[in-house]
N, C-alpha and C. Protein backbone atom coordinates (compact mmCIF):
# COMPACT_ATOMS: atom_id res chain seq x y z
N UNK A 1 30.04 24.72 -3.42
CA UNK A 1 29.57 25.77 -4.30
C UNK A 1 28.38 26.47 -3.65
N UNK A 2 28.51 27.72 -3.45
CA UNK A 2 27.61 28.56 -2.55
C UNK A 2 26.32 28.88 -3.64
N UNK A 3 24.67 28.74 -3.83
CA UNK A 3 24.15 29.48 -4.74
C UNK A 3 23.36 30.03 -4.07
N UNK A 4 22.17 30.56 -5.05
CA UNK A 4 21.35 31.68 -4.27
C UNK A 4 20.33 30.93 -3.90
N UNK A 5 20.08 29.67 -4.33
CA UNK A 5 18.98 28.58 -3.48
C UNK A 5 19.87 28.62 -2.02
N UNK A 6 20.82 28.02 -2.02
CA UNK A 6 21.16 27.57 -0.36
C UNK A 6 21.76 28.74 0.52
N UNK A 7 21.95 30.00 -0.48
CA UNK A 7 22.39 31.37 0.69
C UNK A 7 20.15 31.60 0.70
N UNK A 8 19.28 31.03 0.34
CA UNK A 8 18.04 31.99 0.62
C UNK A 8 16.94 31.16 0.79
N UNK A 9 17.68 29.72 0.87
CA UNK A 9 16.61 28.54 1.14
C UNK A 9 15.50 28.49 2.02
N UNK A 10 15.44 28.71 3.21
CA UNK A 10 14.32 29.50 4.61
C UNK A 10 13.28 30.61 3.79
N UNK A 11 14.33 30.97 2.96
CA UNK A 11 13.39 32.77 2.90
C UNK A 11 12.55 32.23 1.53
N UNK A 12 13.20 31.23 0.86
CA UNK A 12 12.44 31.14 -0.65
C UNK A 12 11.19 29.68 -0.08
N UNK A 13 11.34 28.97 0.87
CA UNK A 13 10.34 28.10 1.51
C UNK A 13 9.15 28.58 1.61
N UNK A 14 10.03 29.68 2.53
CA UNK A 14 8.86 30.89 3.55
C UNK A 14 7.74 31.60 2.36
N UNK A 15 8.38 31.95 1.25
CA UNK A 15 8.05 32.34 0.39
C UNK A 15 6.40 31.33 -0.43
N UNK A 16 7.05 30.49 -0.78
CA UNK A 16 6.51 29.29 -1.54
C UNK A 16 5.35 28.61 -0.51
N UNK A 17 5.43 28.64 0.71
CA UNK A 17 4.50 28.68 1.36
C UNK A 17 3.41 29.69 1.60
N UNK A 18 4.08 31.02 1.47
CA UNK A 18 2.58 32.11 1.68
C UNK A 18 2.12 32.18 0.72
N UNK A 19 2.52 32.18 -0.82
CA UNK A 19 1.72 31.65 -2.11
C UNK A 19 0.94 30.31 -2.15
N UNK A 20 1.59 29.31 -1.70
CA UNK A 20 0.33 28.55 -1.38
C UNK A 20 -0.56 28.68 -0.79
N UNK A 21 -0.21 29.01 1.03
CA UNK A 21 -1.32 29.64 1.36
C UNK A 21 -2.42 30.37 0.70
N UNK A 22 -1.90 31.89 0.16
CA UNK A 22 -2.96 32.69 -0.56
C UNK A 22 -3.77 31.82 -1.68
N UNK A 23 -3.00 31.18 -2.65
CA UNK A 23 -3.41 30.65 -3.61
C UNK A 23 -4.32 29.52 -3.40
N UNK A 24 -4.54 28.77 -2.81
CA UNK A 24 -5.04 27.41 -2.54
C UNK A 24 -6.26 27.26 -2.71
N UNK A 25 -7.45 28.03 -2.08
CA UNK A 25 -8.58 27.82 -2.82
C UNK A 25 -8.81 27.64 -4.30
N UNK A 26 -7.83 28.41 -5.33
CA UNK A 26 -7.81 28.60 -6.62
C UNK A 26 -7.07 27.13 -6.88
N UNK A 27 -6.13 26.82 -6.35
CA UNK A 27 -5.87 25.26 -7.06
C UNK A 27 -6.26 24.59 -6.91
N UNK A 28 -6.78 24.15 -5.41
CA UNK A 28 -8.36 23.44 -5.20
C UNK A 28 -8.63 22.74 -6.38
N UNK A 29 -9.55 24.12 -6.59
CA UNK A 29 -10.42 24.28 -7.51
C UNK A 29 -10.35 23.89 -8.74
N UNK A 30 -9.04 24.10 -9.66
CA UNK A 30 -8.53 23.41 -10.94
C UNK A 30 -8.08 22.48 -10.57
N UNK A 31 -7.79 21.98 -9.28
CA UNK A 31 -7.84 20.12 -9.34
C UNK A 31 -8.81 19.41 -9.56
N UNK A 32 -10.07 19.98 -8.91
CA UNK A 32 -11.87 19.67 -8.87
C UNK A 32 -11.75 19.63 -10.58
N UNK A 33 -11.67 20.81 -10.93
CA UNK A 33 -12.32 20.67 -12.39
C UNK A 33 -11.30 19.89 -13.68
N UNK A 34 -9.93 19.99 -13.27
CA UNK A 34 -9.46 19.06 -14.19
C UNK A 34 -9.56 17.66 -13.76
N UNK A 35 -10.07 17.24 -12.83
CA UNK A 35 -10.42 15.87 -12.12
C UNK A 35 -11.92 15.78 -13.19
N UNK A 36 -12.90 16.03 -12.75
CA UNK A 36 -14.17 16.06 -13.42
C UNK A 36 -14.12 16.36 -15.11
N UNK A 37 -13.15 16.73 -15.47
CA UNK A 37 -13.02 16.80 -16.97
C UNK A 37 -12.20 15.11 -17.72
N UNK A 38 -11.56 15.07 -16.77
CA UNK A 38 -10.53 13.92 -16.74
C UNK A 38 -10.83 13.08 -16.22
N UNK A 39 -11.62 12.67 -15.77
CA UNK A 39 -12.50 11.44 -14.80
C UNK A 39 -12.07 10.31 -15.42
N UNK A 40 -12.78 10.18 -16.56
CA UNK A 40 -12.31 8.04 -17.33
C UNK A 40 -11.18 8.64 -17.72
N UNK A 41 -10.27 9.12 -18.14
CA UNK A 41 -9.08 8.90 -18.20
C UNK A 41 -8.50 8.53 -17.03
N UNK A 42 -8.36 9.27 -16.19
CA UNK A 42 -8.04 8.93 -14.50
C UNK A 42 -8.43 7.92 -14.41
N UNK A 43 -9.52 6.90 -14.57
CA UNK A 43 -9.82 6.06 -13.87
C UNK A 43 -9.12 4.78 -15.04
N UNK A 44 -9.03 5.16 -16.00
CA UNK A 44 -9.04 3.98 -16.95
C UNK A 44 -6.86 3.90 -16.54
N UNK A 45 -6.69 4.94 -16.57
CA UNK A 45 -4.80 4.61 -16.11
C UNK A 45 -4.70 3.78 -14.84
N UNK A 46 -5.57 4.80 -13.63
CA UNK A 46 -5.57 3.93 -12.49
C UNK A 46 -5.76 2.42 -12.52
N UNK A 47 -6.76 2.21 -13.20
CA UNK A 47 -6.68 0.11 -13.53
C UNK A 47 -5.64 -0.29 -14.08
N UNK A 48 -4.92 0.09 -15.13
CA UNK A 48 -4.21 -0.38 -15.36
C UNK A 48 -2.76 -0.56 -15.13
N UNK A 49 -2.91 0.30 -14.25
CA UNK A 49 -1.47 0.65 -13.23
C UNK A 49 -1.50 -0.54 -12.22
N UNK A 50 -2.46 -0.53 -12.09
CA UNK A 50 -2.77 -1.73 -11.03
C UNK A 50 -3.02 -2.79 -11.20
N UNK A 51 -3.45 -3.17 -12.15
CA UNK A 51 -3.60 -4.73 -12.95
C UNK A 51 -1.72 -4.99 -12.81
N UNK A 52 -1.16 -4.26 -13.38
CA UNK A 52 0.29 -4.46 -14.20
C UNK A 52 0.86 -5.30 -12.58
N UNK A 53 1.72 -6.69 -12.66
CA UNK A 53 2.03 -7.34 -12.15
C UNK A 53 2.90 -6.85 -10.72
N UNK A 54 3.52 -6.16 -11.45
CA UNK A 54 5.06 -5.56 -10.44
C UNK A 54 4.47 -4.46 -9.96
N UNK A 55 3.37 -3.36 -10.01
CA UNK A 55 2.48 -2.79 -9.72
C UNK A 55 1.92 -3.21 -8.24
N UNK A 56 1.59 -4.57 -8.52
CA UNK A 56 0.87 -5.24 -7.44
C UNK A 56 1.29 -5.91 -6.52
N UNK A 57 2.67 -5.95 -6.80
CA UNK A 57 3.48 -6.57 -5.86
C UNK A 57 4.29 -5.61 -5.09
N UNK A 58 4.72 -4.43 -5.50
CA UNK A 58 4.93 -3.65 -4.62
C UNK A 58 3.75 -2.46 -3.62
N UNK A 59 2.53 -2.78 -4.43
CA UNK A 59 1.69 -2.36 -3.10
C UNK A 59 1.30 -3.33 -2.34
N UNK A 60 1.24 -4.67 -2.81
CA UNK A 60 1.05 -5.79 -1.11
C UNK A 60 2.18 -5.76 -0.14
N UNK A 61 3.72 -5.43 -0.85
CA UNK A 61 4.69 -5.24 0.08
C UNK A 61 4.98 -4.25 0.58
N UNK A 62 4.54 -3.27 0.10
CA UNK A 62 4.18 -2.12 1.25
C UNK A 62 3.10 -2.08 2.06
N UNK A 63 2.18 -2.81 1.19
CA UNK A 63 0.72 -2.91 2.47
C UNK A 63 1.24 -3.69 3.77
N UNK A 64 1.94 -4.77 3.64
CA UNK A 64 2.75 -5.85 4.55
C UNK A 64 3.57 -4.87 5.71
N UNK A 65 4.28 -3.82 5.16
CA UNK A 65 5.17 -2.82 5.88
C UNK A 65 4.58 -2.05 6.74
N UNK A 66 3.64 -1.83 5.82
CA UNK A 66 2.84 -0.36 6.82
C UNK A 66 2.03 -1.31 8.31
N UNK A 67 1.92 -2.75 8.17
CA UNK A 67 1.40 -3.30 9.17
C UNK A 67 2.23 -3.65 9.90
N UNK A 68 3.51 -3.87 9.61
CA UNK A 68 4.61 -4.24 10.71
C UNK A 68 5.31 -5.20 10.59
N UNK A 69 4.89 -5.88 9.26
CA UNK A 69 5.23 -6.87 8.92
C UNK A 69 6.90 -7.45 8.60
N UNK A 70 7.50 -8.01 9.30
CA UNK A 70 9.35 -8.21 8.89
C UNK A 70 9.30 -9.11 8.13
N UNK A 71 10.19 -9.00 7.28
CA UNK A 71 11.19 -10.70 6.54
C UNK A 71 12.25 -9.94 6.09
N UNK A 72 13.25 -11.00 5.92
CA UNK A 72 14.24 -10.67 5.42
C UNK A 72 14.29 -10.63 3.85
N UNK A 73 13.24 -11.59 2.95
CA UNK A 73 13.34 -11.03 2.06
C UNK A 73 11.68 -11.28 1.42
N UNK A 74 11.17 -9.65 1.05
CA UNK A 74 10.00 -10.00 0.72
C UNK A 74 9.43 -9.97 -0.67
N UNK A 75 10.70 -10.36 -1.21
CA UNK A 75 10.52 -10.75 -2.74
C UNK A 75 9.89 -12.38 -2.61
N UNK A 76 10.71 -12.84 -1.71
CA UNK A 76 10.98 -14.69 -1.61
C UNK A 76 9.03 -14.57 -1.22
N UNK A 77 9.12 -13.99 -0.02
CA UNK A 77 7.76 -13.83 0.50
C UNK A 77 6.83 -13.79 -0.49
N UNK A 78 6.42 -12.37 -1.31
CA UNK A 78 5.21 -12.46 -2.01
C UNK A 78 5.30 -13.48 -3.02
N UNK A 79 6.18 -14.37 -3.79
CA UNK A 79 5.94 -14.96 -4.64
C UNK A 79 5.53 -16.22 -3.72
N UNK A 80 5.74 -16.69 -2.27
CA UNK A 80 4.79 -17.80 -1.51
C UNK A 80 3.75 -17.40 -1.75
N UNK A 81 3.62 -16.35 -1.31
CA UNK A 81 2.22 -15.90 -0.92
C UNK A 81 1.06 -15.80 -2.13
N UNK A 82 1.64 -15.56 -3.37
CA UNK A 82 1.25 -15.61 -4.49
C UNK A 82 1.06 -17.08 -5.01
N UNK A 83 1.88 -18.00 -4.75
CA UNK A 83 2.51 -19.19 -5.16
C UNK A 83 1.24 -20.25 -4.10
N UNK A 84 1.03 -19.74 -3.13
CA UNK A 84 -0.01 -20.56 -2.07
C UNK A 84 -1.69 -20.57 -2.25
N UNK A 85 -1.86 -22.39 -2.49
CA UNK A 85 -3.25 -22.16 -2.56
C UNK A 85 -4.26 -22.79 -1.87
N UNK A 86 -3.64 -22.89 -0.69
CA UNK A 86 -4.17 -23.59 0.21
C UNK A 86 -3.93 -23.49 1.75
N UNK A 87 -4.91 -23.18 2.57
CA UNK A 87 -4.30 -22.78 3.88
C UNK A 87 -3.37 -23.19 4.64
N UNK A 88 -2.54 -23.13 5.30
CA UNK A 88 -1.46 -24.11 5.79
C UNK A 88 -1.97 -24.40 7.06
N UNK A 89 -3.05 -24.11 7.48
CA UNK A 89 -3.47 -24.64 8.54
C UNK A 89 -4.63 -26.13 8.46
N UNK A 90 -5.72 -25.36 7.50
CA UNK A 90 -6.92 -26.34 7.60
C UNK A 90 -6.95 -26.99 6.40
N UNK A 91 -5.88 -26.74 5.39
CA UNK A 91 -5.51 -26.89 3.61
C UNK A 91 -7.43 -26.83 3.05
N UNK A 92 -7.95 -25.64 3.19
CA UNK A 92 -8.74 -25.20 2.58
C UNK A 92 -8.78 -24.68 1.01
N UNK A 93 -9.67 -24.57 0.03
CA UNK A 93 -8.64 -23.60 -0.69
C UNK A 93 -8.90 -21.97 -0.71
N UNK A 94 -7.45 -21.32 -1.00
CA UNK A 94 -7.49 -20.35 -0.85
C UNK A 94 -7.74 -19.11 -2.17
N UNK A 95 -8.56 -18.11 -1.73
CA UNK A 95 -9.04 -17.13 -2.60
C UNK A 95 -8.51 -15.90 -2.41
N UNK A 96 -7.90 -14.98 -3.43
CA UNK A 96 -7.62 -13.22 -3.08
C UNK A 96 -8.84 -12.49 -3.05
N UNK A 97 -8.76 -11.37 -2.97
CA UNK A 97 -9.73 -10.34 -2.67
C UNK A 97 -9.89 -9.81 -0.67
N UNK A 98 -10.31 -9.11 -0.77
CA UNK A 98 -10.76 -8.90 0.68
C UNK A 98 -11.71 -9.86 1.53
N UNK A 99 -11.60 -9.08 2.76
CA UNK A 99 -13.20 -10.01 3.42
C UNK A 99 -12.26 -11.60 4.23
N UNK A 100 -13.02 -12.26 4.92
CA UNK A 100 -12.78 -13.55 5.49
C UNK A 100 -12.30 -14.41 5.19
N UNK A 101 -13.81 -15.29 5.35
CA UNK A 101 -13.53 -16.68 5.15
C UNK A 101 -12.94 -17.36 3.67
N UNK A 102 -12.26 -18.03 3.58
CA UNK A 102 -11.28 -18.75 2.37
C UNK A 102 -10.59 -17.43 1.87
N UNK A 103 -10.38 -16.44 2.31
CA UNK A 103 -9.54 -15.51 1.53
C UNK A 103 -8.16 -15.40 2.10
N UNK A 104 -7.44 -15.23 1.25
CA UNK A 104 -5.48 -15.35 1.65
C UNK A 104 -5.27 -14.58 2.64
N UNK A 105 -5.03 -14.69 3.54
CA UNK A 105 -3.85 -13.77 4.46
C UNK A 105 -2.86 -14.34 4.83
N UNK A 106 -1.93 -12.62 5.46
CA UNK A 106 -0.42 -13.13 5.97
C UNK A 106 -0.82 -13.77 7.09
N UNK A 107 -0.58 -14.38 7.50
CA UNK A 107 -0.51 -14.54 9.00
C UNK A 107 0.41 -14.21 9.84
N UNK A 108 1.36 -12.96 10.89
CA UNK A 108 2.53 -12.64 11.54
C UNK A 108 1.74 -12.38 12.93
N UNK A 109 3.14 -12.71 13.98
CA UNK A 109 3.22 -12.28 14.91
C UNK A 109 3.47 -11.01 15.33
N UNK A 110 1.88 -10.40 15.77
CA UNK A 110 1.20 -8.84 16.00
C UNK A 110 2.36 -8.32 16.83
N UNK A 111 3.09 -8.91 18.21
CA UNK A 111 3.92 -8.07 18.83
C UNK A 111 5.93 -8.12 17.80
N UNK A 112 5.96 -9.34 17.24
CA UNK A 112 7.64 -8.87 16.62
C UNK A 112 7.43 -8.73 15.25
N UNK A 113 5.86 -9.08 14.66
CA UNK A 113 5.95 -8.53 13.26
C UNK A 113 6.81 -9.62 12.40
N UNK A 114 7.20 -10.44 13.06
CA UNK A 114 7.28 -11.67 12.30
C UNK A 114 6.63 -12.61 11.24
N UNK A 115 6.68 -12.83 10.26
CA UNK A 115 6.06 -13.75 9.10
C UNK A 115 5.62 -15.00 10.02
N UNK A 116 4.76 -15.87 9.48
CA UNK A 116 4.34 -17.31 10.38
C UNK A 116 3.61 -18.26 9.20
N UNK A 117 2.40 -18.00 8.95
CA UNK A 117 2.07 -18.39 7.64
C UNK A 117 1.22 -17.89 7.10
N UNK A 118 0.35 -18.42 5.60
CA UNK A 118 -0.23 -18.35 4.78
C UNK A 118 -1.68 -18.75 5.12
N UNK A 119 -2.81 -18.09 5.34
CA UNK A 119 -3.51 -18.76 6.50
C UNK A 119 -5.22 -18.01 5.18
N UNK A 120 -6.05 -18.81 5.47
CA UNK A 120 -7.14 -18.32 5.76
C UNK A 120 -7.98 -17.85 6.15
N UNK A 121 -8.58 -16.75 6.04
CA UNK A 121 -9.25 -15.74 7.09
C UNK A 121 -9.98 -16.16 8.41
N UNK A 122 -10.37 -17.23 8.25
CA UNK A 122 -10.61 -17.66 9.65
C UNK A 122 -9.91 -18.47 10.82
N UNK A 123 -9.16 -19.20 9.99
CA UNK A 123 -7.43 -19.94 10.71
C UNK A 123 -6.96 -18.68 11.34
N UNK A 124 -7.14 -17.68 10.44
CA UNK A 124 -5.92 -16.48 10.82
C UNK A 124 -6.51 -15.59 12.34
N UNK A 125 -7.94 -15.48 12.24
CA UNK A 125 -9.08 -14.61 13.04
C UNK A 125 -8.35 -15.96 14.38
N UNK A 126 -9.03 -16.85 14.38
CA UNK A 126 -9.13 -18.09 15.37
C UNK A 126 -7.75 -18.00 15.85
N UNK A 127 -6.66 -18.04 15.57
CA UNK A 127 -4.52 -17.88 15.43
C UNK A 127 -4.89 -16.98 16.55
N UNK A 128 -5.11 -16.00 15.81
CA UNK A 128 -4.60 -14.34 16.61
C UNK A 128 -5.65 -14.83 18.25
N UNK A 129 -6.67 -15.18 18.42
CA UNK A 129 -7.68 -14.96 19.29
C UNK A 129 -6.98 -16.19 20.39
N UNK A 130 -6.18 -16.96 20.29
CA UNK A 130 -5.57 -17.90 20.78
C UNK A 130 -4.19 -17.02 21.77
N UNK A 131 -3.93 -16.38 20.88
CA UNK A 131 -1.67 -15.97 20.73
C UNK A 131 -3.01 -14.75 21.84
């Protein structure tokens, strides 16, 4: 089915781009100010988007991705990783949040991106400085 989007698709892009262009300082701008009007709302959704369980499990498994990280299945994965409370190296115990020492990490192999283990920030620092 031929329409007038796909006989003028280039020309209506081309289009939609030089209006942005021109326009852009002006939306900017009502992003700035509906941001600053909307501030604790914005911020109060953002927490709770992120508290929410399945929320948080698909941004550690994309955080995992964007580093290179493989498994075959990283459902099985984050619920170890969730499920682990203790280093598998030095059986320390283990803490979330950012930062070092006693805090959870993956532990993978940097060149195939391979899974390895559940490590503590300094098992994991000391691992890599070894490999």
């Amino acid at each position: 089915m031929d329409t007038y989007y796909q006989r003028n698709k280039e020309t209506l892009k081309q289009k939609a781009k030089e209006r942005y262009e021109r326009d852009k300082e002006q939306i900017l701008l009502k992003k700035k100010d509906y941001y600053k009007k909307n501030q604790e709302a914005i911020k109060k959704c953002k927490n709770e988007y992120y508290r929410c369980p399945e929320k948080h499990k698909n941004i550690k498994i994309s955080d995992w991705k964007q580093k290179g990280i493989i498994s075959d299945n990283f459902d099985e994965l984050y619920d170890k990783y969730i499920n682990t409370t203790e280093c598998e190296l030095c059986n320390c115990e283990l803490t979330t949040g950012s930062g070092i020492i006693g805090k959870k990490h993956l532990d993978h192999c940097h060149e195939t991106g391979l899974f390895r283990n559940i490590l503590c920030g300094s098992c994991n620092i000391n691992l890599n400085k070894k490999n």
